[in-house]
PDB file of N, CA and C in Angstrom:
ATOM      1  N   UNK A   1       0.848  -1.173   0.000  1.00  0.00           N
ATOM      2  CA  UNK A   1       0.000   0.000   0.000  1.00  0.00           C
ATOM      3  C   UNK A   1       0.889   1.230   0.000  1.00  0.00           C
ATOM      4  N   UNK A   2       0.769   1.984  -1.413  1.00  0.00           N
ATOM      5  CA  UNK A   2       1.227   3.134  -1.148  1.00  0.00           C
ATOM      6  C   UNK A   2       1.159   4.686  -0.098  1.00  0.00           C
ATOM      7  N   UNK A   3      -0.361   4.644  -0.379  1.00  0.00           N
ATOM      8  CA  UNK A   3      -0.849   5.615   0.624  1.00  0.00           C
ATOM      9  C   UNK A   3      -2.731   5.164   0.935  1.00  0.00           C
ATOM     10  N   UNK A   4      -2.906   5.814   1.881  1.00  0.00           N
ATOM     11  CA  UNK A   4      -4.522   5.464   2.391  1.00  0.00           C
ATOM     12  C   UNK A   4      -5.672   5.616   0.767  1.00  0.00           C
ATOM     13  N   UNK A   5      -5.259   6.572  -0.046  1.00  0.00           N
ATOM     14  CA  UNK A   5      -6.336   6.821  -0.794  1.00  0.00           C
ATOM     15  C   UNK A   5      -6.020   5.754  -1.521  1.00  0.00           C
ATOM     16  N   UNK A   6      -4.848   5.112  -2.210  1.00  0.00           N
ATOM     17  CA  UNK A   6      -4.896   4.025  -2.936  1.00  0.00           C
ATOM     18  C   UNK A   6      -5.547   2.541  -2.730  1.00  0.00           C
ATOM     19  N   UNK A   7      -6.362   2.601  -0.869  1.00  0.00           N
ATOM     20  CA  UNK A   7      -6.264   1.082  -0.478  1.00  0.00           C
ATOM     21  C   UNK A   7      -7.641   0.671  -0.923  1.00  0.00           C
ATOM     22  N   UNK A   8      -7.853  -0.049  -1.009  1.00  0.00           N
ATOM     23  CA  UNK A   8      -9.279  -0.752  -1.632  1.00  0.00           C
ATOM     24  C   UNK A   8      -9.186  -2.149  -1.604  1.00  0.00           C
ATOM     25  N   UNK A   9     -10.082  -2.771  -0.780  1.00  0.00           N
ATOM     26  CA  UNK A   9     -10.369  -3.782  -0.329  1.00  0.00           C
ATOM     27  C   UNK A   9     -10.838  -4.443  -1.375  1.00  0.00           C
ATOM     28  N   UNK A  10     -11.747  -4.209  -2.440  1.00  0.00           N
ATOM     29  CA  UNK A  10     -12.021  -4.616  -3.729  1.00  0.00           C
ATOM     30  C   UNK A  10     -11.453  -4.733  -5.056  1.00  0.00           C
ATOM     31  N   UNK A  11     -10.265  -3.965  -4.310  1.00  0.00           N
ATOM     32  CA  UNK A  11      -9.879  -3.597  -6.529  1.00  0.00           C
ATOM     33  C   UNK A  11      -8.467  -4.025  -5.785  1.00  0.00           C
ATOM     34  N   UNK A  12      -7.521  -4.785  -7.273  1.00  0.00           N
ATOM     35  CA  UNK A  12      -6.557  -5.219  -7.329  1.00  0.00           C
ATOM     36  C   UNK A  12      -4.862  -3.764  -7.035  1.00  0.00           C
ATOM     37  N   UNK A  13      -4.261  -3.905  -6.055  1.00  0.00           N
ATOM     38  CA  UNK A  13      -3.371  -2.993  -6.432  1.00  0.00           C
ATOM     39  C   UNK A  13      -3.266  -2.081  -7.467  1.00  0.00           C
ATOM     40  N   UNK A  14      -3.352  -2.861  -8.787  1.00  0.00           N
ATOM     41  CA  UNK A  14      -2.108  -2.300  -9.527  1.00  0.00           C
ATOM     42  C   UNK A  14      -3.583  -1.194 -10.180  1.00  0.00           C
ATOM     43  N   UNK A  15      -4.950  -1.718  -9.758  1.00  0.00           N
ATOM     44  CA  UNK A  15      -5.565  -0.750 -10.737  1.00  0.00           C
ATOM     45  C   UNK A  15      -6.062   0.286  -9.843  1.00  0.00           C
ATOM     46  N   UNK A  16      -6.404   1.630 -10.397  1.00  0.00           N
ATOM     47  CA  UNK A  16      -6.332   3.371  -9.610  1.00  0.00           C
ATOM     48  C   UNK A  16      -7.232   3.249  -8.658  1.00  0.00           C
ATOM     49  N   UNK A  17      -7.649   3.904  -7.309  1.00  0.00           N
ATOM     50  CA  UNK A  17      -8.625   3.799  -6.776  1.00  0.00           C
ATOM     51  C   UNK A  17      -9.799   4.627  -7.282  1.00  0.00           C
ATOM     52  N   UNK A  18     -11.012   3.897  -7.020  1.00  0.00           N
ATOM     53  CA  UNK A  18     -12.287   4.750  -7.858  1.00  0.00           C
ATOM     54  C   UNK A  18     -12.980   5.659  -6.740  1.00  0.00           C
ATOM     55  N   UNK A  19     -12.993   6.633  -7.068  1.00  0.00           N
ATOM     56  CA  UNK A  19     -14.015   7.273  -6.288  1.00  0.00           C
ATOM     57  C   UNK A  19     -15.677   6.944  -6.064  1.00  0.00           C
ATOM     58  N   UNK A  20     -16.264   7.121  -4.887  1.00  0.00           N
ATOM     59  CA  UNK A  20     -17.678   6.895  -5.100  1.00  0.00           C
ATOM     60  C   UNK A  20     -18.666   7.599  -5.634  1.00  0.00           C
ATOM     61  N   UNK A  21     -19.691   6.988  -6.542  1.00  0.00           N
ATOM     62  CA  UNK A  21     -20.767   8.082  -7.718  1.00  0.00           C
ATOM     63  C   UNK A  21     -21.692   8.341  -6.945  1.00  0.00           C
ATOM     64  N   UNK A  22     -21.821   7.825  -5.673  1.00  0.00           N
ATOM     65  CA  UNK A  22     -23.412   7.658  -5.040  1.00  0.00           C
ATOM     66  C   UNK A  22     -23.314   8.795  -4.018  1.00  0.00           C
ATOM     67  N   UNK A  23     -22.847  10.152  -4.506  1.00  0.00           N
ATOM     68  CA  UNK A  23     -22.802  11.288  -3.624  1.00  0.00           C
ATOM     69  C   UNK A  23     -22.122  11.144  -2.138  1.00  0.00           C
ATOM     70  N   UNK A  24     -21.124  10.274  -2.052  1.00  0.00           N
ATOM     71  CA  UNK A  24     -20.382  10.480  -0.793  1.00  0.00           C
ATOM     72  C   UNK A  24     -19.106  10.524  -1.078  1.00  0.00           C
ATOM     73  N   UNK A  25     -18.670  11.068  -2.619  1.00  0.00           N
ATOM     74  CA  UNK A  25     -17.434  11.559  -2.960  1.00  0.00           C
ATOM     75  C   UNK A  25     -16.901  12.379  -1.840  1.00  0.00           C
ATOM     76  N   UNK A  26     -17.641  13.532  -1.065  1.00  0.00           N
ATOM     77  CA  UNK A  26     -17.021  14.558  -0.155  1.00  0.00           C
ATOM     78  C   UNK A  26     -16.656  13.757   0.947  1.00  0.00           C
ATOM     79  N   UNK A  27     -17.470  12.629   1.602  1.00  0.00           N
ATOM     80  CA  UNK A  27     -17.082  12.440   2.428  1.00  0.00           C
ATOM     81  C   UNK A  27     -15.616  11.375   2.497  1.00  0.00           C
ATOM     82  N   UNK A  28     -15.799  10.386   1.463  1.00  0.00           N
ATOM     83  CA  UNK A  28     -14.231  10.052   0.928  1.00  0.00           C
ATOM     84  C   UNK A  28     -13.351  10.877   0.621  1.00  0.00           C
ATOM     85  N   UNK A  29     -13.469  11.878   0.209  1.00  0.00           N
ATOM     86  CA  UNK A  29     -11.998  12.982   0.120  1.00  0.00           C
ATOM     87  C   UNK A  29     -11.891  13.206   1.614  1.00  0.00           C
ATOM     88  N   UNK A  30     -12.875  13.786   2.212  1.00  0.00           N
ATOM     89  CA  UNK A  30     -12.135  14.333   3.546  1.00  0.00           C
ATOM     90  C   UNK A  30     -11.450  12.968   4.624  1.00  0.00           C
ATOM     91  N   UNK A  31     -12.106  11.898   4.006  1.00  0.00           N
ATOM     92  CA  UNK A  31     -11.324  10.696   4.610  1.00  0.00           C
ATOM     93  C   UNK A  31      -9.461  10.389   4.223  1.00  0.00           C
ATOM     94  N   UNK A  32      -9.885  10.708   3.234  1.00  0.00           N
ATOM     95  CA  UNK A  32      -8.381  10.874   2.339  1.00  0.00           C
ATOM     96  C   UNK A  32      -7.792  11.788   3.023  1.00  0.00           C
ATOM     97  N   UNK A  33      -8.093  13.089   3.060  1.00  0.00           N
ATOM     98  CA  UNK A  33      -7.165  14.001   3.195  1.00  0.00           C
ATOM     99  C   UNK A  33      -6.558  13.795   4.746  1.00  0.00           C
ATOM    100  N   UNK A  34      -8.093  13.567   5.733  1.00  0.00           N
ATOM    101  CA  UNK A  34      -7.403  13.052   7.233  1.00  0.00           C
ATOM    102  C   UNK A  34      -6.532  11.963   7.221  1.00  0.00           C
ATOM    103  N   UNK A  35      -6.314  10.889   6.511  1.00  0.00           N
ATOM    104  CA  UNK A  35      -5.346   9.968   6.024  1.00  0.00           C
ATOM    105  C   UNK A  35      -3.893  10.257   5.966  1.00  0.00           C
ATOM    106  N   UNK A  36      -4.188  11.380   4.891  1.00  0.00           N
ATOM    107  CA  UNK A  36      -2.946  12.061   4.386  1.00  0.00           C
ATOM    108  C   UNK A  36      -2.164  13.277   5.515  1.00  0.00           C
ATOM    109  N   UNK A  37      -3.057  13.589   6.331  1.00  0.00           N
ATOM    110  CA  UNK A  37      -2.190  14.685   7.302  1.00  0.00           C
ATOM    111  C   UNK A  37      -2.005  13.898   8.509  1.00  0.00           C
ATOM    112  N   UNK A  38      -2.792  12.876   8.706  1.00  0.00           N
ATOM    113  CA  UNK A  38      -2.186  11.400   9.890  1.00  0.00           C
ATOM    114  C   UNK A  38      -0.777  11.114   9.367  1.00  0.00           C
ATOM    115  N   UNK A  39      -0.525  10.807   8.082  1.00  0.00           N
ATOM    116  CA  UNK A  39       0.532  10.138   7.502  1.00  0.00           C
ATOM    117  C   UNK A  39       1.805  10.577   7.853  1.00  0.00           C
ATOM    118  N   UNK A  40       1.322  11.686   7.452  1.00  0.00           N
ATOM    119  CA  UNK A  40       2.539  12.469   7.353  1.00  0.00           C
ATOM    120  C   UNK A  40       3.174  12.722   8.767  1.00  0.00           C
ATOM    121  N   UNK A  41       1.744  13.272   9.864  1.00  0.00           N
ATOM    122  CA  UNK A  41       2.408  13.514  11.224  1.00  0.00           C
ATOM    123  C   UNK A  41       3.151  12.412  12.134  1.00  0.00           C
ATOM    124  N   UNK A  42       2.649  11.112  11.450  1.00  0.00           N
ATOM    125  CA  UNK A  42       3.029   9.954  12.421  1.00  0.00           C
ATOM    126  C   UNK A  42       4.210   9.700  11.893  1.00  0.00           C
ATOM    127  N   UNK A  43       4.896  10.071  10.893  1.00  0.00           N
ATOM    128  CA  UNK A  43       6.548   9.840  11.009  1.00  0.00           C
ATOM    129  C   UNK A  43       7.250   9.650  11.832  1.00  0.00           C
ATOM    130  N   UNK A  44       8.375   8.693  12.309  1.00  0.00           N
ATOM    131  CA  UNK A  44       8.864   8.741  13.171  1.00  0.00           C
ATOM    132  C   UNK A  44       8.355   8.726  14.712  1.00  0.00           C
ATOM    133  N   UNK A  45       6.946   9.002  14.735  1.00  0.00           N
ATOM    134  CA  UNK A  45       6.161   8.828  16.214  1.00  0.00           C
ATOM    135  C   UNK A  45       6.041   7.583  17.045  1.00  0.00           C
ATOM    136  N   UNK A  46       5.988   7.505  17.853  1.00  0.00           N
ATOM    137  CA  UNK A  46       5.833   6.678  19.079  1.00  0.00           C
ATOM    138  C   UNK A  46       4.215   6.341  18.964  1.00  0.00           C
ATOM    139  N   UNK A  47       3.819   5.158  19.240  1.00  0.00           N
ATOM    140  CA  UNK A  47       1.870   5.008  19.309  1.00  0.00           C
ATOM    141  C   UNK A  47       1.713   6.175  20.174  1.00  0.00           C
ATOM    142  N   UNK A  48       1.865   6.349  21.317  1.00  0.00           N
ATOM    143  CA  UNK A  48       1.224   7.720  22.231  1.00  0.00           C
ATOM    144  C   UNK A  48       1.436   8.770  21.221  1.00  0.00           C
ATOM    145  N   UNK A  49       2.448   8.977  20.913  1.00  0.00           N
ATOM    146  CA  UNK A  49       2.172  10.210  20.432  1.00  0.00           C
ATOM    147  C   UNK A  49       1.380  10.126  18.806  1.00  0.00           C
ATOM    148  N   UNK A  50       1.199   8.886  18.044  1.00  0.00           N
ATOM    149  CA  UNK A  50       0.462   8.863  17.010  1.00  0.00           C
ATOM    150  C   UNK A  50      -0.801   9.549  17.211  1.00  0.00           C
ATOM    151  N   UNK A  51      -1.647   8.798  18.799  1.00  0.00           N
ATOM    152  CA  UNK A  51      -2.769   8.397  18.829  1.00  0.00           C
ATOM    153  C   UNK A  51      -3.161   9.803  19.416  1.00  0.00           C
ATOM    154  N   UNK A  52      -1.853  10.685  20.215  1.00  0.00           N
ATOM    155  CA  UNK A  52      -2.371  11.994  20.502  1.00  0.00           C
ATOM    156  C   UNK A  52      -3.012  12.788  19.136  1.00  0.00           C
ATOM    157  N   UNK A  53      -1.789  12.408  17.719  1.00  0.00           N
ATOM    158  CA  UNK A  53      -2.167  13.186  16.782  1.00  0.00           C
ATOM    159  C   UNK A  53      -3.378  12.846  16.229  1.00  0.00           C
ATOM    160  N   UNK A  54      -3.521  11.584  16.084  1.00  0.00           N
ATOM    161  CA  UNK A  54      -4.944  11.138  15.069  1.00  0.00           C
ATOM    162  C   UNK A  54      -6.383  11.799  16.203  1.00  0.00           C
ATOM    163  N   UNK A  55      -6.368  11.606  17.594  1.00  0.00           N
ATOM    164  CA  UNK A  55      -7.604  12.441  18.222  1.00  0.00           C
ATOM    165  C   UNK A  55      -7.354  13.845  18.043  1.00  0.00           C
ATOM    166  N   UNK A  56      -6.660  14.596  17.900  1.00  0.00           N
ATOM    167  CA  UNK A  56      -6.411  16.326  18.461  1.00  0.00           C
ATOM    168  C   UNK A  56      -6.510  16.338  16.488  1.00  0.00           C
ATOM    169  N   UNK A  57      -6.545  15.986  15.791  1.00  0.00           N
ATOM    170  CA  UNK A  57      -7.093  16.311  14.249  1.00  0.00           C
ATOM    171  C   UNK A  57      -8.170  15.846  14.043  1.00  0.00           C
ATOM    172  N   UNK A  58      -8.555  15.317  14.610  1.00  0.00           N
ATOM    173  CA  UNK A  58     -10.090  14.448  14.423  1.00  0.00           C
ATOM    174  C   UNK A  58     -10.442  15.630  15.515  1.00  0.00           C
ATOM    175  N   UNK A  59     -10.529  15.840  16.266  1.00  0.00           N
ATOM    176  CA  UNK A  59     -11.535  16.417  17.439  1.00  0.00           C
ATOM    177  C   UNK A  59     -11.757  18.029  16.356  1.00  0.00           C
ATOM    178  N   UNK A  60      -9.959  18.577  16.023  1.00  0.00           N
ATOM    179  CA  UNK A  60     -10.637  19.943  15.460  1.00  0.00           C
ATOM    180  C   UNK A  60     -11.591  19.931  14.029  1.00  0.00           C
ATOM    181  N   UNK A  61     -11.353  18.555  13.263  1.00  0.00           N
ATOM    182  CA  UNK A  61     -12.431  18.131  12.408  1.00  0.00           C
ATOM    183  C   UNK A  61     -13.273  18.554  12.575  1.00  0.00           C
ATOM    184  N   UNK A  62     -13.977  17.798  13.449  1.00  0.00           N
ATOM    185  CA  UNK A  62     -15.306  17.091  14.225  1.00  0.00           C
ATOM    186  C   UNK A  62     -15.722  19.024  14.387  1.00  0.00           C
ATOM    187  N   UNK A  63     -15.175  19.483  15.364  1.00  0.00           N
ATOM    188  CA  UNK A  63     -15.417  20.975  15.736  1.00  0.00           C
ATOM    189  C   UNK A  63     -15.271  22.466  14.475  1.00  0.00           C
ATOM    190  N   UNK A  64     -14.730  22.028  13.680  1.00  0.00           N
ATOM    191  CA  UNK A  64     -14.904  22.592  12.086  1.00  0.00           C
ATOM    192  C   UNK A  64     -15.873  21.978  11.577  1.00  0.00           C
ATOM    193  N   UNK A  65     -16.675  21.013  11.743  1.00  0.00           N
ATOM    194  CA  UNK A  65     -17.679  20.735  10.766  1.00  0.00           C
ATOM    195  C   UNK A  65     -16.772  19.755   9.252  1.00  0.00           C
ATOM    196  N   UNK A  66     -15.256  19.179   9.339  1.00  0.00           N
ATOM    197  CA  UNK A  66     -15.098  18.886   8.040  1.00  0.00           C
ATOM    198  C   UNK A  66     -15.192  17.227   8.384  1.00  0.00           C
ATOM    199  N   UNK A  67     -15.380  16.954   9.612  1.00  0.00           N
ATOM    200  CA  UNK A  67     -15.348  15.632   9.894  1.00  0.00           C
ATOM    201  C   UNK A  67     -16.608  15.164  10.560  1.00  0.00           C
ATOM    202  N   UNK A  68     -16.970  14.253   9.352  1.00  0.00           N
ATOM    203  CA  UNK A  68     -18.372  13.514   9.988  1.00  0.00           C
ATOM    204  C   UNK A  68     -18.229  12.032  10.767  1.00  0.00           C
ATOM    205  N   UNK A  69     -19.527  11.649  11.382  1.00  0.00           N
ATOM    206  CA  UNK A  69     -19.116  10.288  11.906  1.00  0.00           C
ATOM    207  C   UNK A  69     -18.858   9.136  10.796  1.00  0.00           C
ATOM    208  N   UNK A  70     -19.278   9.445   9.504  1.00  0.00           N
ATOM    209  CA  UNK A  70     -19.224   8.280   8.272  1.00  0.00           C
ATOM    210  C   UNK A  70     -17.787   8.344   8.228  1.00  0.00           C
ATOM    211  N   UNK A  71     -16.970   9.697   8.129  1.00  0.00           N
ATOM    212  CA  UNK A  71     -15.894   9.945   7.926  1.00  0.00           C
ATOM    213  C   UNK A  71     -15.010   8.931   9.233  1.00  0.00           C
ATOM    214  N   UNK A  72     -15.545   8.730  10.317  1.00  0.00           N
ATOM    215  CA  UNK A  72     -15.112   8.467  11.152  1.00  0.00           C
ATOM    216  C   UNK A  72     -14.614   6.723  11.348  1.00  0.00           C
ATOM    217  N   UNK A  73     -16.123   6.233  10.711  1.00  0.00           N
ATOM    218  CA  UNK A  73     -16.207   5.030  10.780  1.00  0.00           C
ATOM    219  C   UNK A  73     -15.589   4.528   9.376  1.00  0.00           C
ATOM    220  N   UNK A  74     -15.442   5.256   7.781  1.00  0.00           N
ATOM    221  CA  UNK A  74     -14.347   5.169   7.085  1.00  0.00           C
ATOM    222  C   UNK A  74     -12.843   4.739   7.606  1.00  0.00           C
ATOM    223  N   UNK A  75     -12.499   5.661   8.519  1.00  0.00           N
ATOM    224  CA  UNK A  75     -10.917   5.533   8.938  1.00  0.00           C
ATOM    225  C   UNK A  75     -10.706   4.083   9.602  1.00  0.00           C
ATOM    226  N   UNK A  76     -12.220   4.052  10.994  1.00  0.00           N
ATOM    227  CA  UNK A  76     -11.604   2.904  11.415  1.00  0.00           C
ATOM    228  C   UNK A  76     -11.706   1.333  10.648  1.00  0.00           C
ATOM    229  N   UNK A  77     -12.494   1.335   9.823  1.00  0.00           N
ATOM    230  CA  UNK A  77     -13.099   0.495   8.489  1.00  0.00           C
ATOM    231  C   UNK A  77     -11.512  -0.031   7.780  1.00  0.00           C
ATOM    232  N   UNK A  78     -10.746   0.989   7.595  1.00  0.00           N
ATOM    233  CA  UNK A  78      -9.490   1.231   7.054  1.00  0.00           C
ATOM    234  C   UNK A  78      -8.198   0.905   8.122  1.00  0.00           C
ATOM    235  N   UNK A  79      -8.490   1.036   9.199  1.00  0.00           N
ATOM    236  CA  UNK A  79      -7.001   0.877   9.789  1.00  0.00           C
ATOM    237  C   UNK A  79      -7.528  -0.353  10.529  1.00  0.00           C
ATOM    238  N   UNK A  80      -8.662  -0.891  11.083  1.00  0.00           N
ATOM    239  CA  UNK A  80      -8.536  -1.822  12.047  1.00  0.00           C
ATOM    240  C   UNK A  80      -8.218  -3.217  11.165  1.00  0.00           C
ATOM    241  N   UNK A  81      -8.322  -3.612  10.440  1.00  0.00           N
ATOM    242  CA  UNK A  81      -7.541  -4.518   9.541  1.00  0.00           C
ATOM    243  C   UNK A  81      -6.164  -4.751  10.099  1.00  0.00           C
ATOM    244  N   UNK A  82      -5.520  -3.853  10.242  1.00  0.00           N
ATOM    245  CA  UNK A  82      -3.915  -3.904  10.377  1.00  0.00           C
ATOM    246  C   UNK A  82      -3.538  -3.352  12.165  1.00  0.00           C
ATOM    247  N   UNK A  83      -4.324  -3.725  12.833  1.00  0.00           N
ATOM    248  CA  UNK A  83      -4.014  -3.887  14.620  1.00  0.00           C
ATOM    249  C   UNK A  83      -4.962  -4.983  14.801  1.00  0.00           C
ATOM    250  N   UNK A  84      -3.945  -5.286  16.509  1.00  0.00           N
ATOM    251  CA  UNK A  84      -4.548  -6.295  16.624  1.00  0.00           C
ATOM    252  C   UNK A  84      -5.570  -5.947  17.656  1.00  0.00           C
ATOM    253  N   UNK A  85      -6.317  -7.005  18.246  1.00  0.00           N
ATOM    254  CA  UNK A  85      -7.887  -6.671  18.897  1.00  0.00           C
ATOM    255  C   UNK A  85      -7.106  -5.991  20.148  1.00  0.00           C
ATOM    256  N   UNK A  86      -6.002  -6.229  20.752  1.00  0.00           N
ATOM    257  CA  UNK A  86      -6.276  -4.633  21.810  1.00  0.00           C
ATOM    258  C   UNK A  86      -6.620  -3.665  21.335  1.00  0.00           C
ATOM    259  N   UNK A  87      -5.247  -3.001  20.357  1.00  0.00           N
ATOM    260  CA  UNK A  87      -5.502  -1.555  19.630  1.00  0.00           C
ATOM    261  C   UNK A  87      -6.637  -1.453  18.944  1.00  0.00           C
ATOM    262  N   UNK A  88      -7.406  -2.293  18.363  1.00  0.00           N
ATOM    263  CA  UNK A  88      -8.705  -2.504  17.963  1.00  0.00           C
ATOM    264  C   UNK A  88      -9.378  -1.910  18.432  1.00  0.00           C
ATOM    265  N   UNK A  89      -9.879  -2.448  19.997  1.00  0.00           N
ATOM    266  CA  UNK A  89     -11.034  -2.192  20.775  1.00  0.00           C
ATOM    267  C   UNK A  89     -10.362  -0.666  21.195  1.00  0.00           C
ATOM    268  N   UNK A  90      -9.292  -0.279  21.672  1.00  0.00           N
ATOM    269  CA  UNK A  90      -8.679   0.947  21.780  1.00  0.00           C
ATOM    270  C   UNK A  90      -9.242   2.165  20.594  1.00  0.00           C
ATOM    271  N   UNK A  91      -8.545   1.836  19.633  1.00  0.00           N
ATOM    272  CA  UNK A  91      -9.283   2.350  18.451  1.00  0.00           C
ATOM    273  C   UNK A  91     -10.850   2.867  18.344  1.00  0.00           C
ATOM    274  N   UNK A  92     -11.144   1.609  18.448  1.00  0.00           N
ATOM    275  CA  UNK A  92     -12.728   1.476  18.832  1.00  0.00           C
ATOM    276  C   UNK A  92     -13.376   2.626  19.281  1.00  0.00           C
ATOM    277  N   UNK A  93     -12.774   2.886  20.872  1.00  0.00           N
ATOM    278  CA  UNK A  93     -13.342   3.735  22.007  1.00  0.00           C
ATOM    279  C   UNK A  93     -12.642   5.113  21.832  1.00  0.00           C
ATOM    280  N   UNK A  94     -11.679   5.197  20.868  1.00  0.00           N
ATOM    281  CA  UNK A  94     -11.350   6.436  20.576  1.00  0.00           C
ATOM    282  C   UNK A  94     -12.066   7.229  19.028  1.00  0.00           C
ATOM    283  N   UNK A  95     -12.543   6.706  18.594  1.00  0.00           N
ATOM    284  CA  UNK A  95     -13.744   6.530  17.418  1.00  0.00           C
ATOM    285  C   UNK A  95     -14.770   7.183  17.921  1.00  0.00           C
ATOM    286  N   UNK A  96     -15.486   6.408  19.043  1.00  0.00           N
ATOM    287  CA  UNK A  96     -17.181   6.612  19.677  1.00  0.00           C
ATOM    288  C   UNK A  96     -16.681   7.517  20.406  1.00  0.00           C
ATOM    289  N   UNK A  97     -16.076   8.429  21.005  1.00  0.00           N
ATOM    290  CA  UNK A  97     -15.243   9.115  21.687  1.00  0.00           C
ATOM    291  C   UNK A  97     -15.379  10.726  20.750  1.00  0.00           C
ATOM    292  N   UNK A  98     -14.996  10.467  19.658  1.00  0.00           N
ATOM    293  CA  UNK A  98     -14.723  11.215  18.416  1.00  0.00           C
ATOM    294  C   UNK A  98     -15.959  11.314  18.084  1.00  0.00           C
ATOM    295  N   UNK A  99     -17.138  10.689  17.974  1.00  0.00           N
ATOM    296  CA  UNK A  99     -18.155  10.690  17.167  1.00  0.00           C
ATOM    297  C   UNK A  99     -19.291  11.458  18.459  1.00  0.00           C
ATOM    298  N   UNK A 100     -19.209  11.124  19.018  1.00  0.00           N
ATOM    299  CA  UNK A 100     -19.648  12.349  20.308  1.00  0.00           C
ATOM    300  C   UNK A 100     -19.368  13.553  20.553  1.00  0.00           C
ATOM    301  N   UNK A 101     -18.603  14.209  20.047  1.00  0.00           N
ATOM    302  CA  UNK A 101     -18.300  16.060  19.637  1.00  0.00           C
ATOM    303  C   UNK A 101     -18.962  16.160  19.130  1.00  0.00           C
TER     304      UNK A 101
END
């Protein structure tokens, strides 16, 4: 996986990711883009300090209005695949956590 917007559970690597026609294009970009500024900040980070960054960008989301709960349940849809059921259920409660602002 190159980056979050490329991953697709349905379509083979090598072919582009498709956007969705059924009017929740906006909410997949802003999934993308929170993807893309996670990415970048978790360089080099420690989990504590990942998990500080992924809530304190999600919360000012959530409080801007650019982050919805679909948006929310996108991300974890997307990352809980790749932790295991602690960070999971962790994940989890930092999600429903998020979706309550």
């Amino acid at each position: 996986m190159k980056d979050f917007k490329s991953y697709s559970e349905n379509q083979p690597q090598n072919e582009p990711p498709k956007t969705p026609n059924d009017g929740s294009a906006t909410a997949y970009n802003n999934t993308v883009e929170l993807a893309k500024v996670l990415t970048k900040a978790m360089s080099g980070k420690n989990e504590a300090q990942i998990l500080h960054t992924v809530i304190s960008e999600a919360e000012r989301g959530k409080r801007e209005g650019t982050l919805t709960n679909a948006d929310l349940d996108n991300f974890y849809n997307a990352l809980a695949p790749f932790v295991d059921g602690m960070k999971r259920r962790k994940l989890k409660e930092v999600i429903n956590r998020l979706k309550s602002i």
